[in-house]
N, C-alpha and C. Protein backbone atom coordinates (compact mmCIF):
# COMPACT_ATOMS: atom_id res chain seq x y z
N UNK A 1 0.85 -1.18 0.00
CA UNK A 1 0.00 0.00 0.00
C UNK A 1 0.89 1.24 0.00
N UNK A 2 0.62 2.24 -0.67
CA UNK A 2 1.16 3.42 -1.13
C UNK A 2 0.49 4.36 0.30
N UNK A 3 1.93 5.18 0.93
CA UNK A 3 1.93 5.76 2.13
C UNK A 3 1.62 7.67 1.03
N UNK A 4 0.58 8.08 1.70
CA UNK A 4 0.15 9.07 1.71
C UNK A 4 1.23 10.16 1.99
N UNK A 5 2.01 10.32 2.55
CA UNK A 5 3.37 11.40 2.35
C UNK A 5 4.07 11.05 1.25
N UNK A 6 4.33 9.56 0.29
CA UNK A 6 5.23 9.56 -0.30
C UNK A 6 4.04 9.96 -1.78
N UNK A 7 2.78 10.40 -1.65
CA UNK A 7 1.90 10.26 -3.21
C UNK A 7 2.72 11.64 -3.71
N UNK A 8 3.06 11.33 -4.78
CA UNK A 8 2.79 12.69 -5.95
C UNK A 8 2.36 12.85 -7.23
N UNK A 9 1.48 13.51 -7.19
CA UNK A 9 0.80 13.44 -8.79
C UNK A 9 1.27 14.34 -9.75
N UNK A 10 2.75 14.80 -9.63
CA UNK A 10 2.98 15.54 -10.55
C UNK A 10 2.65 15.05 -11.78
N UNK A 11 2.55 15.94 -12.99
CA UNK A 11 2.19 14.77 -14.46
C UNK A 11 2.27 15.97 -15.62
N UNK A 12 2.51 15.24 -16.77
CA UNK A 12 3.13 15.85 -18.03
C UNK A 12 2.01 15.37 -18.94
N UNK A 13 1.37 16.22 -19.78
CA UNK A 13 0.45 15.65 -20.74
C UNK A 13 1.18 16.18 -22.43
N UNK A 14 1.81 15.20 -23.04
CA UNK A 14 2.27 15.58 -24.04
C UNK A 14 1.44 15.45 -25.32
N UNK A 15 0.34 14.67 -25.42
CA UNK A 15 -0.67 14.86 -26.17
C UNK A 15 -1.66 14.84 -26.23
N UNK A 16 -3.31 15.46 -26.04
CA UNK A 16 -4.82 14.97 -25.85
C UNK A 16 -5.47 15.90 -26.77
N UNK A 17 -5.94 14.72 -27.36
CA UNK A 17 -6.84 14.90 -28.81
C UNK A 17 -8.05 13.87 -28.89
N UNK A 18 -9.14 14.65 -29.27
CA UNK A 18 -10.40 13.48 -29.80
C UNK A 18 -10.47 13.09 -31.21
N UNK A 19 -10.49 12.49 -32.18
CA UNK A 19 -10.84 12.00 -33.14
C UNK A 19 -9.40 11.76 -33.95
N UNK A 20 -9.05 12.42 -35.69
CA UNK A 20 -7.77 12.02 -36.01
C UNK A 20 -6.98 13.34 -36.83
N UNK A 21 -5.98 13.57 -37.13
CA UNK A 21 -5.33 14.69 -37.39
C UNK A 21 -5.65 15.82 -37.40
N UNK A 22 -5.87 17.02 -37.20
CA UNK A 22 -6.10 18.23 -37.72
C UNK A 22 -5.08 19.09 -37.99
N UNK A 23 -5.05 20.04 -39.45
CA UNK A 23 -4.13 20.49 -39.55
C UNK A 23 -4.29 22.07 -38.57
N UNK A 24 -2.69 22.95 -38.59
CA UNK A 24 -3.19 23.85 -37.48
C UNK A 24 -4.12 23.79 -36.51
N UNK A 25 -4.70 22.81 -35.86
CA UNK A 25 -5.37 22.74 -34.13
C UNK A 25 -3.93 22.91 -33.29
N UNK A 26 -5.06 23.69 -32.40
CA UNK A 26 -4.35 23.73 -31.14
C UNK A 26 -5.14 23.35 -29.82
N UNK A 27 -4.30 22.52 -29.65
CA UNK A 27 -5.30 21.57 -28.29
C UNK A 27 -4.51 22.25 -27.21
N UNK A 28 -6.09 22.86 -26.19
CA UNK A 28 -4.74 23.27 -24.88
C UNK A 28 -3.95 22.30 -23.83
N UNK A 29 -4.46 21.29 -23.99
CA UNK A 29 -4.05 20.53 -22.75
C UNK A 29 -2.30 19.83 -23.76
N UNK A 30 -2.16 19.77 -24.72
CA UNK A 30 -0.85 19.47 -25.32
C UNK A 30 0.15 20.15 -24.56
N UNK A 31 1.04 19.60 -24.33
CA UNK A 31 2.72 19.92 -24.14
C UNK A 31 2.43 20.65 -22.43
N UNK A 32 1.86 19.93 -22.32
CA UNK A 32 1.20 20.77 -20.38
C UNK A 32 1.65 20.15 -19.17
N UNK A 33 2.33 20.94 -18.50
CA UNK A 33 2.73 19.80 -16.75
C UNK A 33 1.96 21.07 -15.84
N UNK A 34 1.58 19.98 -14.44
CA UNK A 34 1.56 20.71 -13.34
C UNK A 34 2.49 19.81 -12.36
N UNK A 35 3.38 20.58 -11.56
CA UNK A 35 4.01 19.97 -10.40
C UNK A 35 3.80 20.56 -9.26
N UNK A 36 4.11 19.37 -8.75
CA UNK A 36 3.42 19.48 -6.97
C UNK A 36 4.07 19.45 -5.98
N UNK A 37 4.50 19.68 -4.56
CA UNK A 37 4.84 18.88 -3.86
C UNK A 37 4.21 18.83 -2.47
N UNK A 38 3.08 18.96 -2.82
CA UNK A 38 1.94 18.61 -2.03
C UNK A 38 1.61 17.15 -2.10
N UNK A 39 1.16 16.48 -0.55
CA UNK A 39 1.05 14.76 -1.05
C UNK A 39 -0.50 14.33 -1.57
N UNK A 40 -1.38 15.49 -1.28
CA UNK A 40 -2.51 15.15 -1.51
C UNK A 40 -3.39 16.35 -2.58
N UNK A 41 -3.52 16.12 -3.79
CA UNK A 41 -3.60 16.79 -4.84
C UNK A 41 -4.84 16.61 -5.66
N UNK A 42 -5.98 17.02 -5.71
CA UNK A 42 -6.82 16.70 -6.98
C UNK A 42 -6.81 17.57 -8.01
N UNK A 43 -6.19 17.11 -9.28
CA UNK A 43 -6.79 17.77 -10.68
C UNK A 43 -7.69 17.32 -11.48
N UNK A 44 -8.68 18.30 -11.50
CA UNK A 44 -9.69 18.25 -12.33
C UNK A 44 -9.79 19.62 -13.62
N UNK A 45 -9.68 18.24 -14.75
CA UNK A 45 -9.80 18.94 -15.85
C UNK A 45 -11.34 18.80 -16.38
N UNK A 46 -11.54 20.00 -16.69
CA UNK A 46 -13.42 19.79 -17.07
C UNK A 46 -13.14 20.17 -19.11
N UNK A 47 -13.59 19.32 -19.40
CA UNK A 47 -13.58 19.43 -20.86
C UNK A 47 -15.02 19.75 -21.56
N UNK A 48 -14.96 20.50 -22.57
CA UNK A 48 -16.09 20.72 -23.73
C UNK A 48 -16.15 20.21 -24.94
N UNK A 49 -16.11 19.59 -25.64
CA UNK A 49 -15.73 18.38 -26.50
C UNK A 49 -16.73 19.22 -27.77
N UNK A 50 -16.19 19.64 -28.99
CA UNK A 50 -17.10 20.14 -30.07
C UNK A 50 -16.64 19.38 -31.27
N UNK A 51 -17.84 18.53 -31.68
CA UNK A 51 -17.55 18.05 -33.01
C UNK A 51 -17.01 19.02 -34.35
N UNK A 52 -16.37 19.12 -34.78
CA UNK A 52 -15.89 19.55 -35.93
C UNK A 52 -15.17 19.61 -37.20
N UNK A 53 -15.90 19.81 -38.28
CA UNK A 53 -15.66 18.96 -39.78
C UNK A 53 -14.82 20.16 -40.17
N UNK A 54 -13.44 19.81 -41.10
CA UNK A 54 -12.63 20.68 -41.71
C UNK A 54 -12.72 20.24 -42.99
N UNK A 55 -13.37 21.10 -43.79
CA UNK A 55 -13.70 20.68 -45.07
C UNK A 55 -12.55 22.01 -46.04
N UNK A 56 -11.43 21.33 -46.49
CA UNK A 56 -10.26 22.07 -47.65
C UNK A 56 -10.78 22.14 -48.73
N UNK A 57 -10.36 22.75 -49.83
CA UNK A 57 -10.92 22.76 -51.15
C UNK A 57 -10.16 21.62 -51.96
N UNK A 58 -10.97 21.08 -52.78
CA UNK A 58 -10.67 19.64 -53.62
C UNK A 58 -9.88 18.52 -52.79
N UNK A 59 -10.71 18.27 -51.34
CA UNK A 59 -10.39 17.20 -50.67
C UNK A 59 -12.00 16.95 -49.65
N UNK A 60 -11.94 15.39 -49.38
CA UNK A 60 -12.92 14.92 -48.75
C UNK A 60 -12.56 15.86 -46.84
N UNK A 61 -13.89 15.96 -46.77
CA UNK A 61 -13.88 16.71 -45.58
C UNK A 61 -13.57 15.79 -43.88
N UNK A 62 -12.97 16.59 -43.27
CA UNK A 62 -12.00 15.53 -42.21
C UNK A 62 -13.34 16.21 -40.86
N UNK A 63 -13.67 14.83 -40.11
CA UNK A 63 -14.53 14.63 -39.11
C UNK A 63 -13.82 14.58 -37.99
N UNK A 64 -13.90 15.61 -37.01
CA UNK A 64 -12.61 15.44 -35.62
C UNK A 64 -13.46 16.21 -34.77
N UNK A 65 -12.69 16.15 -33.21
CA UNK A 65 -13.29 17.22 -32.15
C UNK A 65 -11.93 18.46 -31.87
N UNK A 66 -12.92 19.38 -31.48
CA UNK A 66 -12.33 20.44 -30.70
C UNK A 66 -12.88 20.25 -28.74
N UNK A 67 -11.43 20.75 -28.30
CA UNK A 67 -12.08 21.09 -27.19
C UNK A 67 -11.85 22.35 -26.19
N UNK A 68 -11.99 22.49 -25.18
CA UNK A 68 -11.54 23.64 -24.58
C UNK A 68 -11.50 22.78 -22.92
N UNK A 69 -10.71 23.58 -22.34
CA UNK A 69 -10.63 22.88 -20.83
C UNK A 69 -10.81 24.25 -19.39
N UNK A 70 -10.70 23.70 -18.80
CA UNK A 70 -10.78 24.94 -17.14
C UNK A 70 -10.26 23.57 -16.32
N UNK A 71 -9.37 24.14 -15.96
CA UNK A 71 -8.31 23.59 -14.85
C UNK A 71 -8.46 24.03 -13.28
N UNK A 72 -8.99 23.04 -12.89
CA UNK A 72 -8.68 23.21 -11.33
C UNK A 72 -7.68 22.28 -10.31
N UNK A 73 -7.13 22.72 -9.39
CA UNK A 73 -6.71 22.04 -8.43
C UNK A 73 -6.89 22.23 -6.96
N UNK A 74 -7.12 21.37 -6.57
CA UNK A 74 -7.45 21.48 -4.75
C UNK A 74 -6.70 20.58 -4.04
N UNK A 75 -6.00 21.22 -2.43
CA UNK A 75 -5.12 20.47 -1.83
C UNK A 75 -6.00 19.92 -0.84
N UNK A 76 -5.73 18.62 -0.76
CA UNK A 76 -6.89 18.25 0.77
C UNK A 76 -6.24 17.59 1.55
N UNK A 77 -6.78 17.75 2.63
CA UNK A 77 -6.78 16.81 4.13
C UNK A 77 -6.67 15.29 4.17
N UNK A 78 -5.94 14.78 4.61
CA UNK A 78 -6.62 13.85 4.80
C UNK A 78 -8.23 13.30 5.06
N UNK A 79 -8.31 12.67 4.43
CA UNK A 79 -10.08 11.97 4.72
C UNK A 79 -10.74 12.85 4.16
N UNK A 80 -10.44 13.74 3.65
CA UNK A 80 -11.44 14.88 2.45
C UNK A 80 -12.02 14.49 1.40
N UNK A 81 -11.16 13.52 0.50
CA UNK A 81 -11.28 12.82 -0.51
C UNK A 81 -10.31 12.52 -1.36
N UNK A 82 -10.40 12.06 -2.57
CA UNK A 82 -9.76 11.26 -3.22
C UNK A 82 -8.57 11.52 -4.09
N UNK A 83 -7.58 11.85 -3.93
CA UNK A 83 -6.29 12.38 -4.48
C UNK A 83 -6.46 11.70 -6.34
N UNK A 84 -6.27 12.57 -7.09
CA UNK A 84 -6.21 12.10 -8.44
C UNK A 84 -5.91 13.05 -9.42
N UNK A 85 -5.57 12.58 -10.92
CA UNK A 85 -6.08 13.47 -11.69
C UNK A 85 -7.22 12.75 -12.27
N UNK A 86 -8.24 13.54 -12.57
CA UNK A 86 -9.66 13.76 -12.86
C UNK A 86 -9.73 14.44 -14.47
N UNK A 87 -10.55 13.65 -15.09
CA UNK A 87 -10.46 14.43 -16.37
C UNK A 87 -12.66 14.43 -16.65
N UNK A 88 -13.45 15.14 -17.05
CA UNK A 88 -14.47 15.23 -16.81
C UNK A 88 -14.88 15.78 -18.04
N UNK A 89 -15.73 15.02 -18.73
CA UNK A 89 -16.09 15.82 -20.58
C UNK A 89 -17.46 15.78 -20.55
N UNK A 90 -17.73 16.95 -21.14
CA UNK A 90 -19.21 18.03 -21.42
C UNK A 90 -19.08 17.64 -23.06
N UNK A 91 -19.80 16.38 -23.78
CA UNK A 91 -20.09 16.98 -25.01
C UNK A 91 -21.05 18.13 -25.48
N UNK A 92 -20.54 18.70 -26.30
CA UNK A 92 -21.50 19.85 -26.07
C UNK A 92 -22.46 20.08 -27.95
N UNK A 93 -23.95 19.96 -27.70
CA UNK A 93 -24.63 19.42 -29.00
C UNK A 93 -25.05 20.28 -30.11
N UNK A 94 -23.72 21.17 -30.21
CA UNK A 94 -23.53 21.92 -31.63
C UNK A 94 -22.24 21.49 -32.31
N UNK A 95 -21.81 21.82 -33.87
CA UNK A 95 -21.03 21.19 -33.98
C UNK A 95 -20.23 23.02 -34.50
N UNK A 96 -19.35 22.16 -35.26
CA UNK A 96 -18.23 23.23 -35.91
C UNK A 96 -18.09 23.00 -37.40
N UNK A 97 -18.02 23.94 -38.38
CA UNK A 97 -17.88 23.59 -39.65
C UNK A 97 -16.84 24.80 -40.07
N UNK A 98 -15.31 24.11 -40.52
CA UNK A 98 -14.48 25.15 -41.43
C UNK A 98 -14.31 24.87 -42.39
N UNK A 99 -14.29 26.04 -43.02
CA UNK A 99 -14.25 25.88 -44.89
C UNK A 99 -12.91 26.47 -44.80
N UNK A 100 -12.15 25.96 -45.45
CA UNK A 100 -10.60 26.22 -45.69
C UNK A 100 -10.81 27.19 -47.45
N UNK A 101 -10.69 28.64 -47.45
CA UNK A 101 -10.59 28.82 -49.12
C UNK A 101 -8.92 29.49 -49.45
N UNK A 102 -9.10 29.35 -50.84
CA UNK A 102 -8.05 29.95 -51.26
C UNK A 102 -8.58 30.82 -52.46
N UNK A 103 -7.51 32.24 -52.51
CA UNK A 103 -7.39 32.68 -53.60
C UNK A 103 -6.62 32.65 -55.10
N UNK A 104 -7.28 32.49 -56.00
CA UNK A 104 -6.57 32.77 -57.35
C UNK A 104 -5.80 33.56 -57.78
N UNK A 105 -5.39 33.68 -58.53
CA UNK A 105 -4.14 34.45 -59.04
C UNK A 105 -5.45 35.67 -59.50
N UNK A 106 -6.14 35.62 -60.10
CA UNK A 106 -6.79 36.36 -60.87
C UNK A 106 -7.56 37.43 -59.29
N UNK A 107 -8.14 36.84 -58.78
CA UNK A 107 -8.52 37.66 -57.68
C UNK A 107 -7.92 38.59 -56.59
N UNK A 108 -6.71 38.01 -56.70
CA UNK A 108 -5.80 38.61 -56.07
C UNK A 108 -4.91 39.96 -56.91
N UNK A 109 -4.85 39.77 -58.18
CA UNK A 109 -4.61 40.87 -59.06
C UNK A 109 -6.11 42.08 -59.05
N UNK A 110 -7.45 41.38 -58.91
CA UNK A 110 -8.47 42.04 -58.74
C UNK A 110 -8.10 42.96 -57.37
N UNK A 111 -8.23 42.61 -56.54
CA UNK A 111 -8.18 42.77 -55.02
C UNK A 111 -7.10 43.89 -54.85
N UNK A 112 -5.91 43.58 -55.80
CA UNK A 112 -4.62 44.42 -55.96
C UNK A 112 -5.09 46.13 -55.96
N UNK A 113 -5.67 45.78 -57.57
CA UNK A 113 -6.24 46.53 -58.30
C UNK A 113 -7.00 47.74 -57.39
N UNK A 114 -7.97 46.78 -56.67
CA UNK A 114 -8.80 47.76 -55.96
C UNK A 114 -8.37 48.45 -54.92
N UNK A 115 -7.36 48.06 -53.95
CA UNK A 115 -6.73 48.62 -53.04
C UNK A 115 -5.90 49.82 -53.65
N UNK A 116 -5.01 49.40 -54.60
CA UNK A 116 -4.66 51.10 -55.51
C UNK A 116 -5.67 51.75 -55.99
N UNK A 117 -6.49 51.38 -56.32
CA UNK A 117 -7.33 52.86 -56.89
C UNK A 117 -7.88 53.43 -55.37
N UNK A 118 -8.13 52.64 -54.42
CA UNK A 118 -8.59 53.51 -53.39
C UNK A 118 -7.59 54.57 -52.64
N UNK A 119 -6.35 53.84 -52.26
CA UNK A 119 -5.11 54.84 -52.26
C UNK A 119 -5.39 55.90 -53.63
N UNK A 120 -5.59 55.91 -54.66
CA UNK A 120 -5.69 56.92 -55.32
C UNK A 120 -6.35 58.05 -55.17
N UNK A 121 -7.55 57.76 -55.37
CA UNK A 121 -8.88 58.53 -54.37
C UNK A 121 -8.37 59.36 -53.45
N UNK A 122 -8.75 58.51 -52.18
CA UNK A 122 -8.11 58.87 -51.21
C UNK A 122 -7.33 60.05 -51.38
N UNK A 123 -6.29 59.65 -51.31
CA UNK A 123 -4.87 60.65 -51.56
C UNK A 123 -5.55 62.23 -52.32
N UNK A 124 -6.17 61.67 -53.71
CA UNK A 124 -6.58 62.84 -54.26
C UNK A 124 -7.55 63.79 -53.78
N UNK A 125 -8.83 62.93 -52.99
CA UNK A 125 -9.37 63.93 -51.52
C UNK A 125 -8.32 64.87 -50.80
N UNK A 126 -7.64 64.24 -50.64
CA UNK A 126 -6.34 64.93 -49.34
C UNK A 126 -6.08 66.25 -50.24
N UNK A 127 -5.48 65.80 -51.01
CA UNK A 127 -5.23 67.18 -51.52
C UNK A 127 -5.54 67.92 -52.36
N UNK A 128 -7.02 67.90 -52.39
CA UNK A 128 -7.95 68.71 -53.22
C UNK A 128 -8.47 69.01 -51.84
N UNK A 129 -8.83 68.82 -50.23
CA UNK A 129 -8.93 69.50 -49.51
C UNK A 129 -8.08 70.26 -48.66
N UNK A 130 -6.70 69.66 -48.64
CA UNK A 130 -5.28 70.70 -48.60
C UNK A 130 -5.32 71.93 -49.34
N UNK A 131 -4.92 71.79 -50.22
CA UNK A 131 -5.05 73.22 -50.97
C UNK A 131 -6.16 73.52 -51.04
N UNK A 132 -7.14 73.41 -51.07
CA UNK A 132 -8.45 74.60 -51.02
C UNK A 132 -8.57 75.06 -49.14
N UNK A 133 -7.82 74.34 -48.42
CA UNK A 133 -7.79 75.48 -47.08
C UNK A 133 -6.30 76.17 -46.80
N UNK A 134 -5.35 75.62 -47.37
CA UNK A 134 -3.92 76.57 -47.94
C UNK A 134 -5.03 77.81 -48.57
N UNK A 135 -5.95 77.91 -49.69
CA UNK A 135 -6.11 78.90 -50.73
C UNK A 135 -7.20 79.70 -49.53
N UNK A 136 -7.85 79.05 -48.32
CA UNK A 136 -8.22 79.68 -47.67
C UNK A 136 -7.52 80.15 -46.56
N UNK A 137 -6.52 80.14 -46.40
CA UNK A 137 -5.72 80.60 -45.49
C UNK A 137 -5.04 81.31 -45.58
N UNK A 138 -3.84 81.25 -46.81
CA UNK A 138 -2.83 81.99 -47.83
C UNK A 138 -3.67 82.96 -48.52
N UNK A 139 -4.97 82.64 -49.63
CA UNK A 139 -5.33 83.45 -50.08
C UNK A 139 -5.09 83.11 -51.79
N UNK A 140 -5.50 82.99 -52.84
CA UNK A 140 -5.66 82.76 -54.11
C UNK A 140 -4.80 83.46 -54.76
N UNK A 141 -3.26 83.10 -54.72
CA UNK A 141 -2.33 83.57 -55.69
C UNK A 141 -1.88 85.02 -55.02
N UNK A 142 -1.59 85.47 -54.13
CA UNK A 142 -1.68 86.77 -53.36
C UNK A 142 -2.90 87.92 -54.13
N UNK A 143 -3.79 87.24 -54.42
CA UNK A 143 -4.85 88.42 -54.91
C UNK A 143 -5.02 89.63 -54.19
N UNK A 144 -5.29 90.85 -54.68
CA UNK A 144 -4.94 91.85 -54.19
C UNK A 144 -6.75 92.54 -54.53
N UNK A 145 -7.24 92.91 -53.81
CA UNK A 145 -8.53 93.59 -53.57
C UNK A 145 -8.60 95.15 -54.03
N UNK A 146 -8.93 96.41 -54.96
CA UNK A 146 -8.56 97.43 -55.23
C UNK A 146 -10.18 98.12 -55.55
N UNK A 147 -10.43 98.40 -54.69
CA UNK A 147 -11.52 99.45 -54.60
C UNK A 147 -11.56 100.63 -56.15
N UNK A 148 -12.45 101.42 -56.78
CA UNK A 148 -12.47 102.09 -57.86
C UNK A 148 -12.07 103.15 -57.40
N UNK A 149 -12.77 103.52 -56.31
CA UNK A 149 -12.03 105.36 -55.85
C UNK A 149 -10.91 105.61 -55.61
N UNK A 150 -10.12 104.62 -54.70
CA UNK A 150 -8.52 104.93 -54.17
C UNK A 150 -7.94 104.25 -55.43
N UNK A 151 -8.32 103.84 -56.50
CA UNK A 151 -7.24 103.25 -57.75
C UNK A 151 -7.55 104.75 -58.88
N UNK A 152 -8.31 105.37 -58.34
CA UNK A 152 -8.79 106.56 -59.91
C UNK A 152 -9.19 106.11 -61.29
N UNK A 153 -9.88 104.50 -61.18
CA UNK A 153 -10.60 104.20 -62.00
C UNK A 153 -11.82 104.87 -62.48
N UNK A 154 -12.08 105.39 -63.76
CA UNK A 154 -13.44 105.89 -63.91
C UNK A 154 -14.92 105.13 -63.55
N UNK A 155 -16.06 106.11 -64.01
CA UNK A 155 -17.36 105.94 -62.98
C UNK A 155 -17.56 104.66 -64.30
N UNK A 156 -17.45 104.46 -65.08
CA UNK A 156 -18.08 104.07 -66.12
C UNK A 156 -17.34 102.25 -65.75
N UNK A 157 -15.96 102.58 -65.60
CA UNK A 157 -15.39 100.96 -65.53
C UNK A 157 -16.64 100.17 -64.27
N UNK A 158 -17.07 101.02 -63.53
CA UNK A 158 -17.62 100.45 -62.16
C UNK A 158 -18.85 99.86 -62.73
N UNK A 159 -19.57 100.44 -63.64
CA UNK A 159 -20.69 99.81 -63.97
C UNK A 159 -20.67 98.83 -65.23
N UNK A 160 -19.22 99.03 -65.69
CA UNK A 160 -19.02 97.73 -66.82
C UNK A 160 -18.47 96.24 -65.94
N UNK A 161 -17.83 96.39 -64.99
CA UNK A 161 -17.86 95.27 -64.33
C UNK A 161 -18.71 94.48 -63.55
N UNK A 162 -19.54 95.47 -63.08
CA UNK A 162 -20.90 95.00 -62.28
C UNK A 162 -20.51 95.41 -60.66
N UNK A 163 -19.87 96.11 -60.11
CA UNK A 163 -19.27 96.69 -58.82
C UNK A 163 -18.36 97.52 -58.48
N UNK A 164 -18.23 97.98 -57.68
CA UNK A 164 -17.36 98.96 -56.87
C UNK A 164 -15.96 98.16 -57.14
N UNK A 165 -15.70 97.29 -57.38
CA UNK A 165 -14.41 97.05 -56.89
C UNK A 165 -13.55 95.95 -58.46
N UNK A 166 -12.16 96.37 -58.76
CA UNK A 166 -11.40 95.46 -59.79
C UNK A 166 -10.66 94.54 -58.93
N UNK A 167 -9.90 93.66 -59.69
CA UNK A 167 -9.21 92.69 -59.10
C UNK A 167 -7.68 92.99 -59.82
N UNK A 168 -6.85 93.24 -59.01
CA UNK A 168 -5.71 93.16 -60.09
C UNK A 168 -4.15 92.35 -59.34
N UNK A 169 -3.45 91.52 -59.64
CA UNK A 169 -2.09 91.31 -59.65
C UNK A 169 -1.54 92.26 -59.32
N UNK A 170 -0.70 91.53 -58.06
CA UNK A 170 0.68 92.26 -57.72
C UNK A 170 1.73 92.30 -58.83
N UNK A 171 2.32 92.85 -59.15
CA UNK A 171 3.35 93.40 -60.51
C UNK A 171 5.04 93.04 -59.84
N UNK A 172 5.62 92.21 -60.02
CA UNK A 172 6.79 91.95 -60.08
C UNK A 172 7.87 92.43 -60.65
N UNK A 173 8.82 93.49 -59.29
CA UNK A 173 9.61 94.33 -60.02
C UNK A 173 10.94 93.96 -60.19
């Protein structure tokens, strides 16, 4: 009979899986230790067990489980109960379906396509609203504002333009 100071349940789980290969799964309980050095130890692993079909393109579709776990451990007393590891599964009655796709050469030149013209756009917003608040800020070419009275324009130019006021260029000397 095994003396209760000498129990240890330390333990290494290097692989737990339901059904047969999956490519990229990741099972959590893989490559997993807990150590102890407590003599009286229960682990209980509670599992969720989800059926799930991985269906690739131009291959028969692969039938396997997923699962997920919650890990507990409790140290007990003597006469508390039963020192172990415990493993405890919840099937659970939905399943899982992945469609594995790939893209074509052709869609991916599509896809290309569309991502540059939107950078194009884009960009061309930017600075068709850049410079129109530069032209509101700076001002439209240094335009210069010139009233008819302080320039000694005649009465007659005022009513051939339609207002009090010409527009004229600064003159570069």
């Amino acid at each position: 009979m095994c003396s209760p100071l000498v129990m240890n349940l330390s333990h290494v789980i290097s692989e737990f899986s339901f059904g047969p290969y999956f490519p990229d799964i990741v099972q959590p309980l893989d490559y997993s230790f807990e150590v102890t050095q407590e003599p009286f130890v229960a682990y209980q692993y509670f599992l969720h067990v989800v059926p799930t079909s991985y269906i690739a393109p131009r291959s028969s579709p692969l039938h396997t489980h997923q699962y997920s776990v919650t890990h507990y451990t409790r140290v007990m007393q003597h006469g508390e109960g039963t020192p172990g590891i415990f493993f405890k599964f919840d099937l659970d009655p939905m399943s899982l379906t992945i469609h594995q796709r790939t893209t074509t050469f052709p869609q991916l030149l599509i896809r290309c396509a569309g991502v540059i013209g939107g950078v194009f756009v884009c960009m061309s917003y930017a600075i068709r609203i850049t410079t129109r608040a530069v032209k509101v800020v700076i001002g439209d070419d240094e335009e210069v504002i010139v009233d008819t009275s302080s320039s000694g324009a005649k009465a007659g130019l005022r009513s051939k333009w339609g207002g009090g006021e010409l527009r004229s260029r600064n003159k570069m000397v």
